[in-house]
N, C-alpha and C. Protein backbone atom coordinates (compact mmCIF):
# COMPACT_ATOMS: atom_id res chain seq x y z
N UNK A 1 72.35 50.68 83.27
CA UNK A 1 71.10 50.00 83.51
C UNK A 1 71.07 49.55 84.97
N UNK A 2 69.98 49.96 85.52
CA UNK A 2 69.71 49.56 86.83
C UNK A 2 69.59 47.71 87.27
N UNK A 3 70.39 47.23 88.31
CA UNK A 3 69.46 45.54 88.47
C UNK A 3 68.44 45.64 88.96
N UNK A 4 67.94 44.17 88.50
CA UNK A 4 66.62 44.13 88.56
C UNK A 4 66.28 44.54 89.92
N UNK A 5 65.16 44.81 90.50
CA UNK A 5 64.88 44.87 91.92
C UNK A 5 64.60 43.63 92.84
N UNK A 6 64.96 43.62 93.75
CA UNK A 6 65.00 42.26 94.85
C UNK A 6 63.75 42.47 95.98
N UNK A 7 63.49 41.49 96.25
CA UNK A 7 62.13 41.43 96.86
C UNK A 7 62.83 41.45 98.61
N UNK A 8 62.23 42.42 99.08
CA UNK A 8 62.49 42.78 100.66
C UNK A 8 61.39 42.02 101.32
N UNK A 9 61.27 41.63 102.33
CA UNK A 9 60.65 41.66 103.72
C UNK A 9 61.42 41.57 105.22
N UNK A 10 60.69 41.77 106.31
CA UNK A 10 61.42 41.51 107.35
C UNK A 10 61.72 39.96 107.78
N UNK A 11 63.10 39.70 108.72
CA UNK A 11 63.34 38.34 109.04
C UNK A 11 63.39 38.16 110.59
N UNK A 12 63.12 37.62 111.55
CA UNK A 12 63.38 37.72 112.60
C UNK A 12 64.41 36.00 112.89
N UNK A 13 65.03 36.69 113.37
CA UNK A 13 65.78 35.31 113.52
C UNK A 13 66.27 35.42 115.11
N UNK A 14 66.84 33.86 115.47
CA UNK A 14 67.74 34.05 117.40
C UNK A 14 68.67 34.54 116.86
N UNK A 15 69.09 35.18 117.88
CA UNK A 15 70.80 35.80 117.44
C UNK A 15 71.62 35.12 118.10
N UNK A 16 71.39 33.87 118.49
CA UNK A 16 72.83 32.98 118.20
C UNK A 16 72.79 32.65 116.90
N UNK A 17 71.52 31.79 116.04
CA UNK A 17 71.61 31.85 114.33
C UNK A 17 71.97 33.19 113.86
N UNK A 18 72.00 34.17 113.95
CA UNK A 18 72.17 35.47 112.87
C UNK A 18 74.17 35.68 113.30
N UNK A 19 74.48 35.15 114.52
CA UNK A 19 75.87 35.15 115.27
C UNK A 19 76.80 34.01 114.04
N UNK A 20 75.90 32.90 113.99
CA UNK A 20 76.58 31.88 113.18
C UNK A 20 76.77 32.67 111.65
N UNK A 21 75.43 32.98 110.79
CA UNK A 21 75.44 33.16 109.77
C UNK A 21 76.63 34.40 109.54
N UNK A 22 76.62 35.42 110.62
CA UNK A 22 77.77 36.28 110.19
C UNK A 22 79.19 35.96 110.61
N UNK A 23 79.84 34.85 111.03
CA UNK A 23 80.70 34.10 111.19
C UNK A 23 81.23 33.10 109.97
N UNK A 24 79.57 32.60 109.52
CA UNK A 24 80.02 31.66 108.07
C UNK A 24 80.14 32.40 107.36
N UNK A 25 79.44 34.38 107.05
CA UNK A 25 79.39 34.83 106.02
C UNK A 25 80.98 35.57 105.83
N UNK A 26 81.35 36.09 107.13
CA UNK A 26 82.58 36.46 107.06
C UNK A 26 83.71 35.31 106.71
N UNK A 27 83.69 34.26 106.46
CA UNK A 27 84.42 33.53 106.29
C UNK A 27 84.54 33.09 104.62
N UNK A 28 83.05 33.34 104.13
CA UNK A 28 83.17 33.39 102.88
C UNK A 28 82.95 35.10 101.35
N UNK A 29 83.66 35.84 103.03
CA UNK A 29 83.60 37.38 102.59
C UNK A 29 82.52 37.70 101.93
N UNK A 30 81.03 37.69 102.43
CA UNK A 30 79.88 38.26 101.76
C UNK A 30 79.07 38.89 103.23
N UNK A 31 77.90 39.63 102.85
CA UNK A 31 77.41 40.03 103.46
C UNK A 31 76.52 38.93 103.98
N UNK A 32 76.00 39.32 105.42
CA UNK A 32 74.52 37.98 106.60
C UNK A 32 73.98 38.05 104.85
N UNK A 33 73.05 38.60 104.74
CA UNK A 33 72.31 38.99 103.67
C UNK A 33 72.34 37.88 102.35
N UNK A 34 73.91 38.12 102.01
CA UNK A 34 74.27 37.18 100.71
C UNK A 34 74.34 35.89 101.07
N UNK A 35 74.91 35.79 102.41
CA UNK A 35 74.74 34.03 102.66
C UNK A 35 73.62 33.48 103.27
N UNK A 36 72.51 34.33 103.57
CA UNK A 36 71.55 33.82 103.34
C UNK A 36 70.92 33.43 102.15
N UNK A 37 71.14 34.23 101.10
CA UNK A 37 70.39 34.10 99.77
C UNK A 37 71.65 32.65 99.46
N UNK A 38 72.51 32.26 99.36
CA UNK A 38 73.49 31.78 98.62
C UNK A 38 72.76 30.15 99.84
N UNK A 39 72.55 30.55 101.20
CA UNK A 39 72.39 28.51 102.14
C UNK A 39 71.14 28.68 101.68
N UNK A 40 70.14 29.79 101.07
CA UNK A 40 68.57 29.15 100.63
C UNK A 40 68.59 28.20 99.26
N UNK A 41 69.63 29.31 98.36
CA UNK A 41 69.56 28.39 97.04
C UNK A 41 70.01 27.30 97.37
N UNK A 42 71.07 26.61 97.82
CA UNK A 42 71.76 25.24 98.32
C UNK A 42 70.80 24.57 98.61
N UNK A 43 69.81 25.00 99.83
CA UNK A 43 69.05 24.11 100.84
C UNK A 43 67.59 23.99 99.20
N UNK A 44 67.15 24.65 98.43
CA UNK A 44 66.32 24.51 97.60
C UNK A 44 66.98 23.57 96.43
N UNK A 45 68.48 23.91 95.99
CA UNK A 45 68.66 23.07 94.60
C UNK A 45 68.93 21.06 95.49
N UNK A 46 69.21 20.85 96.70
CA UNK A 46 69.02 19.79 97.22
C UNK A 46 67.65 18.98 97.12
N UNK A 47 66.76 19.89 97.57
CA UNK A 47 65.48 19.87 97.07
C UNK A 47 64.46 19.54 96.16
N UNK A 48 65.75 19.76 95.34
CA UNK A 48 65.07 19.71 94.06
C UNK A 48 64.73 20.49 92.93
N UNK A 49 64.82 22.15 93.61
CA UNK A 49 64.18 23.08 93.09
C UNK A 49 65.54 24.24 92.79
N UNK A 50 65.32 24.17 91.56
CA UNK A 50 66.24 24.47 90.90
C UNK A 50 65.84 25.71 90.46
N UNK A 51 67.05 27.17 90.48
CA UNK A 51 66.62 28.55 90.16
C UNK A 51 67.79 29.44 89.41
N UNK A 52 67.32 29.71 88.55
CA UNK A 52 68.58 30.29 88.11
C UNK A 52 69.43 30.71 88.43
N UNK A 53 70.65 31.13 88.14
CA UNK A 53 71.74 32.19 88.92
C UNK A 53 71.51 33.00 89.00
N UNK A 54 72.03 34.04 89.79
CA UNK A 54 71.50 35.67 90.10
C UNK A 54 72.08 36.18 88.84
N UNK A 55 72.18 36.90 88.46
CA UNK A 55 72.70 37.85 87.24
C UNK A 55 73.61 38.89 88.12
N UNK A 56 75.28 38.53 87.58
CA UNK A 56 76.30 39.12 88.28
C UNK A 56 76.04 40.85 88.24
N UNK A 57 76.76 40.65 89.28
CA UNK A 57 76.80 42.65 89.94
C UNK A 57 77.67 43.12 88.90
N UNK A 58 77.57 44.36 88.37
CA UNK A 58 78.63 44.65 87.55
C UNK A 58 79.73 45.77 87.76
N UNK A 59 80.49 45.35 88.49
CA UNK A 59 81.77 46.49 89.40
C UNK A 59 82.64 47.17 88.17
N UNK A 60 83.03 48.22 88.83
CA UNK A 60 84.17 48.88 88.46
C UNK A 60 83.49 50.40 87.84
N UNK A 61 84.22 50.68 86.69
CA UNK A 61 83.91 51.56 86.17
C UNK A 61 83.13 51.36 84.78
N UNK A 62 82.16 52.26 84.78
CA UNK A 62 81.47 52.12 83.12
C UNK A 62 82.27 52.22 82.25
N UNK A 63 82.13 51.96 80.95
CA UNK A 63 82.85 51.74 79.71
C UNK A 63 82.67 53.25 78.96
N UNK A 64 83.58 53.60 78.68
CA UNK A 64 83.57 55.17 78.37
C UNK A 64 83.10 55.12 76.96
N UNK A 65 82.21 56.25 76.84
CA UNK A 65 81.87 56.33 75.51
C UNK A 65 82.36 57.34 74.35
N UNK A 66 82.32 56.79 72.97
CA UNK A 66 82.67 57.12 72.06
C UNK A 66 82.19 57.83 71.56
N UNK A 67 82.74 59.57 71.26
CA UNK A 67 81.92 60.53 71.07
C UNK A 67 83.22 61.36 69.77
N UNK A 68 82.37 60.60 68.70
CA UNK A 68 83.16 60.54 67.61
C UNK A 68 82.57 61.58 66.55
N UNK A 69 82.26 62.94 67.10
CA UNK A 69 81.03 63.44 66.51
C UNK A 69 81.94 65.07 66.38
């Protein structure tokens, strides 16, 4: 099963901020990308505004099927 789809647009940011974010992101081994999504939820659940969790990635290998036929 495919995940759900994620909503794109463009971001323009300074690149001393995009310099920081891939400094904090490498530090918490994710992609600019993920630690942006990960300091929005923070800076929103402070807020107030509370959003569900993402629904985990699902790695590795598929579960082999049983072909008992």
């Amino acid at each position: 099963m495919a995940p759900p789809a994620r909503k794109s647009f463009p971001l323009r940011l300074d690149p001393v901020l995009y310099t920081a974010l891939e400094r904090s992101a490498a530090g918490d081994l994710r992609s600019v990308n993920a630690q942006i999504e990960v300091l929005l939820r923070e800076a929103l659940g402070r807020r107030g505004l509370k959003i569900a969790p993402p629904e985990p990635v699902r790695r590795g290998r598929p579960p082999k099927e049983n072909d008992d036929g």
